[in-house]
PDB file of N, CA and C in Angstrom:
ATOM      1  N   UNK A   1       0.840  -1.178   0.000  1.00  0.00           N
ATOM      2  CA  UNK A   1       0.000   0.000   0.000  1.00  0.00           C
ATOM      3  C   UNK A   1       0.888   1.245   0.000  1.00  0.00           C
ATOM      4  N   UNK A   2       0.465   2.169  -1.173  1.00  0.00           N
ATOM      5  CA  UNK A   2       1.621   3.054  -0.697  1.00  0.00           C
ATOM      6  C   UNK A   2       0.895   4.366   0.333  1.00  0.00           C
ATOM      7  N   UNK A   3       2.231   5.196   1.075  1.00  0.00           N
ATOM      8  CA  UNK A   3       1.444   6.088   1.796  1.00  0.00           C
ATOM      9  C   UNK A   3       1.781   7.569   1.713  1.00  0.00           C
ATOM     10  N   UNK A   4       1.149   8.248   1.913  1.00  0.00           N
ATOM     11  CA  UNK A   4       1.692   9.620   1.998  1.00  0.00           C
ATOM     12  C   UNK A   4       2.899  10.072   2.749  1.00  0.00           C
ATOM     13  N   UNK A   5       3.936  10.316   2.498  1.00  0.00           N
ATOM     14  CA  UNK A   5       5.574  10.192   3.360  1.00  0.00           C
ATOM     15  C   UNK A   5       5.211  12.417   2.307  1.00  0.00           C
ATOM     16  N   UNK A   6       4.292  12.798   1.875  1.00  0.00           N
ATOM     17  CA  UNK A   6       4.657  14.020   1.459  1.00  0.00           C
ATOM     18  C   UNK A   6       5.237  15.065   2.487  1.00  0.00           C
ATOM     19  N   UNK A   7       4.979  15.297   3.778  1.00  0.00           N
ATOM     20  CA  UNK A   7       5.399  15.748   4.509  1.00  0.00           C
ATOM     21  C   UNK A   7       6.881  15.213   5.163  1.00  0.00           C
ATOM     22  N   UNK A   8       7.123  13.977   4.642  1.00  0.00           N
ATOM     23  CA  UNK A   8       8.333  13.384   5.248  1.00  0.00           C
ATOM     24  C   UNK A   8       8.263  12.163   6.437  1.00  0.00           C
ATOM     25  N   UNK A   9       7.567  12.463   6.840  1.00  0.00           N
ATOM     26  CA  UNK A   9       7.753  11.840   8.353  1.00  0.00           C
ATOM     27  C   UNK A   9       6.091  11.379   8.644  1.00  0.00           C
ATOM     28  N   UNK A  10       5.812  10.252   9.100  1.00  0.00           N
ATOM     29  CA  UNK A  10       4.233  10.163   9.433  1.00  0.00           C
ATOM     30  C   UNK A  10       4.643   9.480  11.000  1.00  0.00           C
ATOM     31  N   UNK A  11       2.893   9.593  11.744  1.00  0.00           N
ATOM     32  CA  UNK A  11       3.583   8.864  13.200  1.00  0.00           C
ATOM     33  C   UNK A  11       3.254   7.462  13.008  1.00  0.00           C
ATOM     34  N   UNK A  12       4.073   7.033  13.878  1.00  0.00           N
ATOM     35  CA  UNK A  12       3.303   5.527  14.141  1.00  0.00           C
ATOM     36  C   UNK A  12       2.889   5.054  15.322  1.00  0.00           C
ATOM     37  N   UNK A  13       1.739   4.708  15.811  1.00  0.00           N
ATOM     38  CA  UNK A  13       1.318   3.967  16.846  1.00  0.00           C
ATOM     39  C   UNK A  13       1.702   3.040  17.004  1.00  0.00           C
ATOM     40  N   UNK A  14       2.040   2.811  18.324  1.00  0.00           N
ATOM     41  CA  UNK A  14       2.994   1.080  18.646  1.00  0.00           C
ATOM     42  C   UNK A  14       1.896   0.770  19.249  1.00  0.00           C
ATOM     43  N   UNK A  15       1.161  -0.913  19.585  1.00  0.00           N
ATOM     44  CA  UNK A  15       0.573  -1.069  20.024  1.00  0.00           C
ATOM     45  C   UNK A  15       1.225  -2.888  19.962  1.00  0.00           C
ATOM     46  N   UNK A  16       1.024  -2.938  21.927  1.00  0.00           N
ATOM     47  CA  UNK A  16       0.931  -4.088  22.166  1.00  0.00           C
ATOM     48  C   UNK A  16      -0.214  -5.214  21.329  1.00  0.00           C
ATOM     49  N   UNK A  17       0.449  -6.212  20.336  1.00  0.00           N
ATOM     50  CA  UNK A  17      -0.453  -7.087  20.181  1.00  0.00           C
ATOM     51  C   UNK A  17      -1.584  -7.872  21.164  1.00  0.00           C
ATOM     52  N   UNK A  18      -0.686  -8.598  22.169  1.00  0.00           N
ATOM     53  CA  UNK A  18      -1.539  -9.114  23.311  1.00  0.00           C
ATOM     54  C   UNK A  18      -2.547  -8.715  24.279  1.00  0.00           C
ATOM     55  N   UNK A  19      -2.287  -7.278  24.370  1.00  0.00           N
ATOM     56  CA  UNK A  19      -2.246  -6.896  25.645  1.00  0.00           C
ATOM     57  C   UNK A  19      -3.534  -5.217  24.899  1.00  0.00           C
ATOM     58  N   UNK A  20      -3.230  -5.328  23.640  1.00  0.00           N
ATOM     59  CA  UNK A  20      -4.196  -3.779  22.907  1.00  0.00           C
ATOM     60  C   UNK A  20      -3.518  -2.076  23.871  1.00  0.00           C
ATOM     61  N   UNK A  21      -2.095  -2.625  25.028  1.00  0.00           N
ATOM     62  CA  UNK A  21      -1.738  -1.524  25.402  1.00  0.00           C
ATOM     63  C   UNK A  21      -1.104  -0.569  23.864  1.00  0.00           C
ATOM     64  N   UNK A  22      -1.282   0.673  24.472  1.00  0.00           N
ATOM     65  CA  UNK A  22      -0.242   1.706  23.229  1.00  0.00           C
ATOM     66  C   UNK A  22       1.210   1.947  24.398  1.00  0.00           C
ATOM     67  N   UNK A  23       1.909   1.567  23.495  1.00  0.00           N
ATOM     68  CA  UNK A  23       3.802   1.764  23.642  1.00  0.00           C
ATOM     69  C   UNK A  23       4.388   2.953  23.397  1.00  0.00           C
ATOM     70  N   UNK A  24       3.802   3.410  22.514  1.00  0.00           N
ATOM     71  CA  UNK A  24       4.834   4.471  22.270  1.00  0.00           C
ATOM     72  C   UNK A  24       4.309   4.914  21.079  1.00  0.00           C
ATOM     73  N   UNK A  25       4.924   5.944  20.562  1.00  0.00           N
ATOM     74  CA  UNK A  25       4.469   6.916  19.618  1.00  0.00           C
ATOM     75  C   UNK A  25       6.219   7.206  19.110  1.00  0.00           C
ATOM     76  N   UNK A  26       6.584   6.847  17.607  1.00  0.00           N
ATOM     77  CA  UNK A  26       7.695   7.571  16.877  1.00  0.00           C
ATOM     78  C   UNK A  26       6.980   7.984  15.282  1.00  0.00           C
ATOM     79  N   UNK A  27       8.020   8.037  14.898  1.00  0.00           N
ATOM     80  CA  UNK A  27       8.467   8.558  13.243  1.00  0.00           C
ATOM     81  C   UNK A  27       8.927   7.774  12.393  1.00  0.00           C
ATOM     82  N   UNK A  28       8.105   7.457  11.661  1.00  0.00           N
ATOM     83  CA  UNK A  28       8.900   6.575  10.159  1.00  0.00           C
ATOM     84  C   UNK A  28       8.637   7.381   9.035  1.00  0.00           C
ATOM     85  N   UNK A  29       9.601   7.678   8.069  1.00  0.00           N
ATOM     86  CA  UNK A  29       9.829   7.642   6.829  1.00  0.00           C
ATOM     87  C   UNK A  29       9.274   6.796   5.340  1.00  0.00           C
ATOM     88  N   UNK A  30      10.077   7.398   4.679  1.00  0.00           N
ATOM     89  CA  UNK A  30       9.601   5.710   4.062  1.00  0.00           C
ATOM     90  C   UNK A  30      10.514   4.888   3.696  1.00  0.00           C
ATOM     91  N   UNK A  31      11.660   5.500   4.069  1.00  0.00           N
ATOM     92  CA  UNK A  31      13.383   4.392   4.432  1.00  0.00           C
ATOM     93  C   UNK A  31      12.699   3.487   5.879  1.00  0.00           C
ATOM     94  N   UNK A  32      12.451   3.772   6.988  1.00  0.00           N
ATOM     95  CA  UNK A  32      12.316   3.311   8.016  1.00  0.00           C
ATOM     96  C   UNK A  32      10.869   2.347   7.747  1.00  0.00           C
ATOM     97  N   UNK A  33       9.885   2.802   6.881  1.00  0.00           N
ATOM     98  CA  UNK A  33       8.992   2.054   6.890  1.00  0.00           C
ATOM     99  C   UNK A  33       9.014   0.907   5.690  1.00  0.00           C
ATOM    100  N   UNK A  34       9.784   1.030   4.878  1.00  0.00           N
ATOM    101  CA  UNK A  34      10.403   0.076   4.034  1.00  0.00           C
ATOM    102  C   UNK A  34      10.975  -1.613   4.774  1.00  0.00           C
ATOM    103  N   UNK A  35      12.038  -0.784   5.529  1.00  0.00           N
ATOM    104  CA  UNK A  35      12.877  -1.753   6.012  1.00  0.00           C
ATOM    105  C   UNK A  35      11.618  -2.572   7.323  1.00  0.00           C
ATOM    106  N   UNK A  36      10.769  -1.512   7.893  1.00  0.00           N
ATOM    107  CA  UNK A  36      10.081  -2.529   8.884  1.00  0.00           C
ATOM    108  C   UNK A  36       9.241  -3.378   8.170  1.00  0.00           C
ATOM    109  N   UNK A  37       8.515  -3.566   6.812  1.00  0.00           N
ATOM    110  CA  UNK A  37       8.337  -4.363   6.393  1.00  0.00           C
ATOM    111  C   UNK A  37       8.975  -5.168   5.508  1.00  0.00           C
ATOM    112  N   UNK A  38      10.389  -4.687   5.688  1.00  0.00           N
ATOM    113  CA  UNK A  38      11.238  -6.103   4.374  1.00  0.00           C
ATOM    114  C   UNK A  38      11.889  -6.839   6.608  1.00  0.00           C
ATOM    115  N   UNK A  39      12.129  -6.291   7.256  1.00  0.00           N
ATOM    116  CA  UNK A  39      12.333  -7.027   8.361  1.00  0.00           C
ATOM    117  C   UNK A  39      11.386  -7.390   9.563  1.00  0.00           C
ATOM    118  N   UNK A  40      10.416  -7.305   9.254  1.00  0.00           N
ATOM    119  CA  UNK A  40       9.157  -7.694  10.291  1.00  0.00           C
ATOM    120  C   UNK A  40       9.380  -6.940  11.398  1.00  0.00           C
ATOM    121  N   UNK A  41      10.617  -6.249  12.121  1.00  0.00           N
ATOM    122  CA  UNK A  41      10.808  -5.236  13.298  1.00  0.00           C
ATOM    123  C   UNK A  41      10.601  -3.919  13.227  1.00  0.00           C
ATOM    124  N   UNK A  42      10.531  -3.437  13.811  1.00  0.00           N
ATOM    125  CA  UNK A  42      10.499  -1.940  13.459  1.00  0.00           C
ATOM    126  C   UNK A  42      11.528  -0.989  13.514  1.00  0.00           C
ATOM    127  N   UNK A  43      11.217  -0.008  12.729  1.00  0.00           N
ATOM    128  CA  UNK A  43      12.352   0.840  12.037  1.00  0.00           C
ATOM    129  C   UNK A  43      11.377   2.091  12.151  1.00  0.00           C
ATOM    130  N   UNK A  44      12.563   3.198  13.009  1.00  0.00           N
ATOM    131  CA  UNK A  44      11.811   5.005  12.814  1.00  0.00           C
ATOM    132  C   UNK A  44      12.903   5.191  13.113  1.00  0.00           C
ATOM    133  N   UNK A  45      12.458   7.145  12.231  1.00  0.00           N
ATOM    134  CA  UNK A  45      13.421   7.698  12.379  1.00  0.00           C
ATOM    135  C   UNK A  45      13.450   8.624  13.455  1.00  0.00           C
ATOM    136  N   UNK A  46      15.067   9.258  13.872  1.00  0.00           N
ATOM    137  CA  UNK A  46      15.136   9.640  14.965  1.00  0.00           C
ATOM    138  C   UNK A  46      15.246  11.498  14.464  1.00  0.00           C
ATOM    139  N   UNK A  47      14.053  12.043  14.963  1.00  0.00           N
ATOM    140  CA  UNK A  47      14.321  13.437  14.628  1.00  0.00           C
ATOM    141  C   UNK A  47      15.981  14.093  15.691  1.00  0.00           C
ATOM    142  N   UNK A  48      15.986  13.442  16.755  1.00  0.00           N
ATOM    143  CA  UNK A  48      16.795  14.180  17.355  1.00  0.00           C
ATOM    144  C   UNK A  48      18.200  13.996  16.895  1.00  0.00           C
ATOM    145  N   UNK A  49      18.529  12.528  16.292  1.00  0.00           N
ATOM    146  CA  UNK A  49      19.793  11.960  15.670  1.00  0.00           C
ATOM    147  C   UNK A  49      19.507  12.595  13.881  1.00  0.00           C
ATOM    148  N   UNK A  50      18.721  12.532  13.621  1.00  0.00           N
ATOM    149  CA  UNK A  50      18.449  12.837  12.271  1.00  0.00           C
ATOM    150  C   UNK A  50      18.861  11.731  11.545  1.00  0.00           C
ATOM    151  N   UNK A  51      18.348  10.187  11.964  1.00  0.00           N
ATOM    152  CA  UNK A  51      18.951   9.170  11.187  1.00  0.00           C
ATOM    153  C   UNK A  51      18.214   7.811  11.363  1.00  0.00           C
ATOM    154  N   UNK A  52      18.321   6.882  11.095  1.00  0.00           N
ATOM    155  CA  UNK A  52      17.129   5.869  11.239  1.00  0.00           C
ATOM    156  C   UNK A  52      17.799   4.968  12.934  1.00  0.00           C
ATOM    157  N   UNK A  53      16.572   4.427  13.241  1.00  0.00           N
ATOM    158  CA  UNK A  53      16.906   3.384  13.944  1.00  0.00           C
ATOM    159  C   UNK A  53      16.053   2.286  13.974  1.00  0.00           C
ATOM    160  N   UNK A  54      16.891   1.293  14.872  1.00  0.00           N
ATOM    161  CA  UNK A  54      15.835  -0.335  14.939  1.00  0.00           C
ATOM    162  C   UNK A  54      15.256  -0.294  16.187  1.00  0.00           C
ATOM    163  N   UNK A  55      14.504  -0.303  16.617  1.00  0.00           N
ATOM    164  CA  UNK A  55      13.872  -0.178  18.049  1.00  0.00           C
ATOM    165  C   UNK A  55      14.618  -1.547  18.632  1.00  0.00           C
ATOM    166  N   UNK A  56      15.219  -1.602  19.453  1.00  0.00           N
ATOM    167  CA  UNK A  56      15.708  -2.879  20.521  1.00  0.00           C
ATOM    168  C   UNK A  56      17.321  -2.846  19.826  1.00  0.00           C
ATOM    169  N   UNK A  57      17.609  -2.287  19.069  1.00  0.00           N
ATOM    170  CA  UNK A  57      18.959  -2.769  18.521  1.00  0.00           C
ATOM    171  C   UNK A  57      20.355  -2.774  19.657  1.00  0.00           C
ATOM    172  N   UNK A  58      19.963  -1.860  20.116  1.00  0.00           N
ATOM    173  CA  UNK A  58      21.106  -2.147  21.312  1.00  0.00           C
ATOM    174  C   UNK A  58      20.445  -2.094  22.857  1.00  0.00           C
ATOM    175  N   UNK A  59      19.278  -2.237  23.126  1.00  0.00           N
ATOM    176  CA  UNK A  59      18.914  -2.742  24.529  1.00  0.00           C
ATOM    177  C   UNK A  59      18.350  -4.310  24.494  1.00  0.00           C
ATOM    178  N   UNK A  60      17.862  -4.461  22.882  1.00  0.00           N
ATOM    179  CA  UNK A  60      17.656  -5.640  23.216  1.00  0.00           C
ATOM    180  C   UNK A  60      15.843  -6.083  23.182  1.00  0.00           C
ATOM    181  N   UNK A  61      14.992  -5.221  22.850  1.00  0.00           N
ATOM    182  CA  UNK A  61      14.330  -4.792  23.680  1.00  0.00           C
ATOM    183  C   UNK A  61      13.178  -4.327  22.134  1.00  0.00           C
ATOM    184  N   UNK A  62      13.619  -5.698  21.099  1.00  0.00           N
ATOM    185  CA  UNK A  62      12.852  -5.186  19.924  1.00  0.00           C
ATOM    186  C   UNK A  62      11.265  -5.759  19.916  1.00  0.00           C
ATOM    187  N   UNK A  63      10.772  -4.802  18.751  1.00  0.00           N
ATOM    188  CA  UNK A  63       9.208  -5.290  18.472  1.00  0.00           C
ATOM    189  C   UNK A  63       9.280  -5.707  17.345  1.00  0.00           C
ATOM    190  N   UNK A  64       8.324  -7.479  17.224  1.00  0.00           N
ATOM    191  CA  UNK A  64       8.255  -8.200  16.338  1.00  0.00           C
ATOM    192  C   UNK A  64       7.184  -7.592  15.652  1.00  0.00           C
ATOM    193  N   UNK A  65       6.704  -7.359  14.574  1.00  0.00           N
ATOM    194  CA  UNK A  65       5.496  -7.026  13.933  1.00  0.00           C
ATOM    195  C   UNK A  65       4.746  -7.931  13.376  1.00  0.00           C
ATOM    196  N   UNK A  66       2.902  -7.851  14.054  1.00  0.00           N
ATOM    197  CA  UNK A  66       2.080  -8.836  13.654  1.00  0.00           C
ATOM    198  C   UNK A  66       1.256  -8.171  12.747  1.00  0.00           C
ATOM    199  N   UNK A  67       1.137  -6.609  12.669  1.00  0.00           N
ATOM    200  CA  UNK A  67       0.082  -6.193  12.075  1.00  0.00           C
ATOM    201  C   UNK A  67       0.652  -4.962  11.457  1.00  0.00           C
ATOM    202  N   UNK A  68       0.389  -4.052   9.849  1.00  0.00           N
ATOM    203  CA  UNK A  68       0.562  -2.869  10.270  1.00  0.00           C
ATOM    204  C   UNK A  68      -0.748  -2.044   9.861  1.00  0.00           C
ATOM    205  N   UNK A  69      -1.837  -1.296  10.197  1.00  0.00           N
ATOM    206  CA  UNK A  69      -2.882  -0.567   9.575  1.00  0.00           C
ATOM    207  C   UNK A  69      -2.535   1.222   9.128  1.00  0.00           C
ATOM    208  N   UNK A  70      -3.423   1.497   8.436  1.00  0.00           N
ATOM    209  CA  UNK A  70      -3.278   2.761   7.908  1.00  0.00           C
ATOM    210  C   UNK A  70      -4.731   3.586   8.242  1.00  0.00           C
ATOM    211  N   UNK A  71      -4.569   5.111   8.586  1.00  0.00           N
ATOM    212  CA  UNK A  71      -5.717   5.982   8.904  1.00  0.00           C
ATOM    213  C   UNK A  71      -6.235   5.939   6.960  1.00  0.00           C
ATOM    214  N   UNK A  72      -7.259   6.337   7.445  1.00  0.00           N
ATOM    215  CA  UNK A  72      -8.345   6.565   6.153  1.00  0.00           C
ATOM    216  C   UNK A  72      -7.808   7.354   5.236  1.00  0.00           C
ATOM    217  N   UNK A  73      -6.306   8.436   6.048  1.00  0.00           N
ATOM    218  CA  UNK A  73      -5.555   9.437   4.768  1.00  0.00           C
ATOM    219  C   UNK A  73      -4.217   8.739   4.526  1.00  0.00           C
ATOM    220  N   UNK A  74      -4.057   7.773   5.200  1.00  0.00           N
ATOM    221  CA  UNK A  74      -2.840   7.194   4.916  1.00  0.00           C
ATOM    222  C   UNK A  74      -1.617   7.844   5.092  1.00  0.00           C
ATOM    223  N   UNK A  75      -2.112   8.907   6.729  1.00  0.00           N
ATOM    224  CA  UNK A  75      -0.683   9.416   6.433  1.00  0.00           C
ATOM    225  C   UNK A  75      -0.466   8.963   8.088  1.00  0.00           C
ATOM    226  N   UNK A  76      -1.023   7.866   8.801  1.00  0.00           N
ATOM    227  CA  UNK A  76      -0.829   7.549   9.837  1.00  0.00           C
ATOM    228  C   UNK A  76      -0.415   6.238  10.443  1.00  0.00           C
ATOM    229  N   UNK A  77       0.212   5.447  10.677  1.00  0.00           N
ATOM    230  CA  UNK A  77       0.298   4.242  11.424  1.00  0.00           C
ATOM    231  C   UNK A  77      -0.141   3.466  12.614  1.00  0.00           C
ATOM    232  N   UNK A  78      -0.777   2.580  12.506  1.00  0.00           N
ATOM    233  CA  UNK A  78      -1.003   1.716  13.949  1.00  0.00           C
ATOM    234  C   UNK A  78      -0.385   0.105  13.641  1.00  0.00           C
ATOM    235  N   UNK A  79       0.738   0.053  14.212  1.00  0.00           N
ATOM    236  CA  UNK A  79       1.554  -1.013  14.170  1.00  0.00           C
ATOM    237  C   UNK A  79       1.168  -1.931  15.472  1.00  0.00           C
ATOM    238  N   UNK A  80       1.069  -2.876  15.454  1.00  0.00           N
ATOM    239  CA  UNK A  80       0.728  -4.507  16.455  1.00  0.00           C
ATOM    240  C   UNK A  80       2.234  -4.823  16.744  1.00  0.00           C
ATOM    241  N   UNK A  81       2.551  -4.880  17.540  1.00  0.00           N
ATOM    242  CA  UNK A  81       3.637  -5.594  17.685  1.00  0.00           C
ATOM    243  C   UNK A  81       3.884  -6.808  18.659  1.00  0.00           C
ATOM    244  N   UNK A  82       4.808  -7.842  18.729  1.00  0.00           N
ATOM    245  CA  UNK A  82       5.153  -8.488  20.442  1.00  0.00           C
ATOM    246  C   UNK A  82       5.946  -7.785  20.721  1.00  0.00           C
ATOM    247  N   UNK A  83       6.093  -7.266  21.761  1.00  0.00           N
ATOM    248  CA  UNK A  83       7.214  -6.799  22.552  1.00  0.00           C
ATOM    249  C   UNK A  83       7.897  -7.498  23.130  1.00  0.00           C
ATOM    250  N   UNK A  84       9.283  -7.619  23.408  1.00  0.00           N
ATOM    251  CA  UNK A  84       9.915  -8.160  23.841  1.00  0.00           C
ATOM    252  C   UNK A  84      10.820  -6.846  25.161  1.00  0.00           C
ATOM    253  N   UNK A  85      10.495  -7.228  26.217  1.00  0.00           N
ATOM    254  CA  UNK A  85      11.279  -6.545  27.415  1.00  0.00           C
ATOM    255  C   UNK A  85      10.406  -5.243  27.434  1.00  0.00           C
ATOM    256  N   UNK A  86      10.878  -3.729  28.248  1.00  0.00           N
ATOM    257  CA  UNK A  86       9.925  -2.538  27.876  1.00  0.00           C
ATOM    258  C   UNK A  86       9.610  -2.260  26.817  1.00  0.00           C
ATOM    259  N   UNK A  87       8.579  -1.395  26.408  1.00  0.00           N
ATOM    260  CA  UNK A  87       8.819  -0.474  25.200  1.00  0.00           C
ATOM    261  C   UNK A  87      10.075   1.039  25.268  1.00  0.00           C
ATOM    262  N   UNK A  88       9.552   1.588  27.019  1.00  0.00           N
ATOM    263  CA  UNK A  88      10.098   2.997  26.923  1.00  0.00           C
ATOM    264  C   UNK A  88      11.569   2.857  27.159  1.00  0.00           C
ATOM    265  N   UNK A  89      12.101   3.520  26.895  1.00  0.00           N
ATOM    266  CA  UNK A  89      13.828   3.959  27.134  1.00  0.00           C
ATOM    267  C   UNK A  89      13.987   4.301  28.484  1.00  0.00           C
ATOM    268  N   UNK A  90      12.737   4.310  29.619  1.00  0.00           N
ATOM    269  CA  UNK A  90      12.858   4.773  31.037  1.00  0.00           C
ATOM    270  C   UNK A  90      13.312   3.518  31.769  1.00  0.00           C
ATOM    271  N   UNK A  91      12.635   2.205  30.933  1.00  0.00           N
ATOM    272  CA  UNK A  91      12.566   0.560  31.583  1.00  0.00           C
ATOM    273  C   UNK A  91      11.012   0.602  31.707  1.00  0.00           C
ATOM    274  N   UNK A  92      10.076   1.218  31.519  1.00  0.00           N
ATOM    275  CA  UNK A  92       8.534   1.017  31.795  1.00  0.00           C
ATOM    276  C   UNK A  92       8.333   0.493  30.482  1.00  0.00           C
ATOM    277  N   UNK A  93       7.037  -0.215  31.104  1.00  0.00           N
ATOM    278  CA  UNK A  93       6.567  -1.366  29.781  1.00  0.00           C
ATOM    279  C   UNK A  93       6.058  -0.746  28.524  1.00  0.00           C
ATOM    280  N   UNK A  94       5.180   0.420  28.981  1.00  0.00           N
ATOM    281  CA  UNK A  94       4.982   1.871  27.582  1.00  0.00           C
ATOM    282  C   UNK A  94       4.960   3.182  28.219  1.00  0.00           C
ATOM    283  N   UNK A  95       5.730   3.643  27.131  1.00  0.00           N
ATOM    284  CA  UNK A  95       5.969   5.531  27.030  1.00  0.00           C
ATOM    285  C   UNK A  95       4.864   6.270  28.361  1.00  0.00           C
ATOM    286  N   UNK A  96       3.972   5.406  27.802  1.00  0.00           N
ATOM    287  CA  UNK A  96       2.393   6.295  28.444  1.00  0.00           C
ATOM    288  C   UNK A  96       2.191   6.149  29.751  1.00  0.00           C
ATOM    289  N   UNK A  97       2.967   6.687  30.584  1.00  0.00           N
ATOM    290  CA  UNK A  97       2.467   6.446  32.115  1.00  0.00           C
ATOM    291  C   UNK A  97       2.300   8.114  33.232  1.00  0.00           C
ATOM    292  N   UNK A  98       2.758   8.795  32.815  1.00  0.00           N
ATOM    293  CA  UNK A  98       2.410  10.556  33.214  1.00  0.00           C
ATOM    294  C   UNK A  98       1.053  10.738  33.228  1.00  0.00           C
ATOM    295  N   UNK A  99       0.073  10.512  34.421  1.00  0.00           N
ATOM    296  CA  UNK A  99      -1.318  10.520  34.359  1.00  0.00           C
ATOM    297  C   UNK A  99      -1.504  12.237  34.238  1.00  0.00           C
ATOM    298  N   UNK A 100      -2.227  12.769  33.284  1.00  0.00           N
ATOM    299  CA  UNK A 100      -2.582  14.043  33.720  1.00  0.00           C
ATOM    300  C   UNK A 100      -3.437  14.219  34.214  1.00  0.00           C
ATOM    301  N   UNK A 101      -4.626  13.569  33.326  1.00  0.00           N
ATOM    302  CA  UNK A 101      -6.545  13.651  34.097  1.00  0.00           C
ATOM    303  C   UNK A 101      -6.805  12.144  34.079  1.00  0.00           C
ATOM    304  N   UNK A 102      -7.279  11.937  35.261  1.00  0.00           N
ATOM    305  CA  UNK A 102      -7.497  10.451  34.700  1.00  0.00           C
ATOM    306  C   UNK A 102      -9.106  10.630  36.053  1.00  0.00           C
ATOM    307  N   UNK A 103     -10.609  10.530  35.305  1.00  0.00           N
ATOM    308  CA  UNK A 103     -11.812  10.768  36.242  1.00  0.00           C
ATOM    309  C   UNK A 103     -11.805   9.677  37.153  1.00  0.00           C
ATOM    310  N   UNK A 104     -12.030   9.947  38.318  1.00  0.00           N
ATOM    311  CA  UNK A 104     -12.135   8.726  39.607  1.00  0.00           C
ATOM    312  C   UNK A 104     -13.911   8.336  38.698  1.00  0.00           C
ATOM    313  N   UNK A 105     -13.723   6.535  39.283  1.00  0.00           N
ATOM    314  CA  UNK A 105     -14.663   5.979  39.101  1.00  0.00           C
ATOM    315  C   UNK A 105     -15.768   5.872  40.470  1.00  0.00           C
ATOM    316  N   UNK A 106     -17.127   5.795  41.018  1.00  0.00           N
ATOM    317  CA  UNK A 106     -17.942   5.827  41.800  1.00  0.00           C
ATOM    318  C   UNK A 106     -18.189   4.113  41.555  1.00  0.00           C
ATOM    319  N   UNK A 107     -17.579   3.753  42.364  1.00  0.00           N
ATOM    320  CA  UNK A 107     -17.962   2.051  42.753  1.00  0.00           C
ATOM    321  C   UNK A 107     -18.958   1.559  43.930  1.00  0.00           C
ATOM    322  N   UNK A 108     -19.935   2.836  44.208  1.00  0.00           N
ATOM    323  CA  UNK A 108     -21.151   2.794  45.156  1.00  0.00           C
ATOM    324  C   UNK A 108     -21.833   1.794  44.475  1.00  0.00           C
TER     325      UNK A 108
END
């Protein structure tokens, strides 16, 4: 499928296969999104390095890919993955843990 890379950069949603948690949020290309589907792992690029990377390549700590979907403009990603070890670079299992609002539930 091809996708809109016109702006350069689209996001991608990481999302635990098993588990339907979200991991993390990066950047692929269409160098980075190439290679995650000629290698089943994932591949984004790093705005801050200005260069590609493999997610787990040196912690160890990669995502296998089971799925990848596209938004209705095709300029978005929601990737399935297994995870293997965390997702975040902190050691937490995903990015997403900074509660800002989160409504208390009434269990009366």
């Amino acid at each position: 499928m091809k996708l809109d890379f016109s702006k350069g950069l689209v996001p991608a949603i990481i999302i635990e296969h098993q588990t339907n948690d979200v991991l993390m949020l990066a950047y692929m290309n269409e160098e980075s999104y190439n290679k995650t589907l000629e290698t089943k792992t994932t591949w984004f690029y790093s705005r801050s390095r200005n260069s590609l990377w493999n997610k787990g390549e040196t912690s160890g700590h990669v995502q296998h890919v089971k799925s990848i979907t596209t938004d209705c403009d095709k300029d978005t990603l929601l990737i399935r993955v297994e995870q293997v070890g965390p997702a975040c670079h902190t050691g937490a299992h995903s990015c997403f843990f900074n509660v800002i609002l989160e409504e208390e539930t009434n269990n009366a």
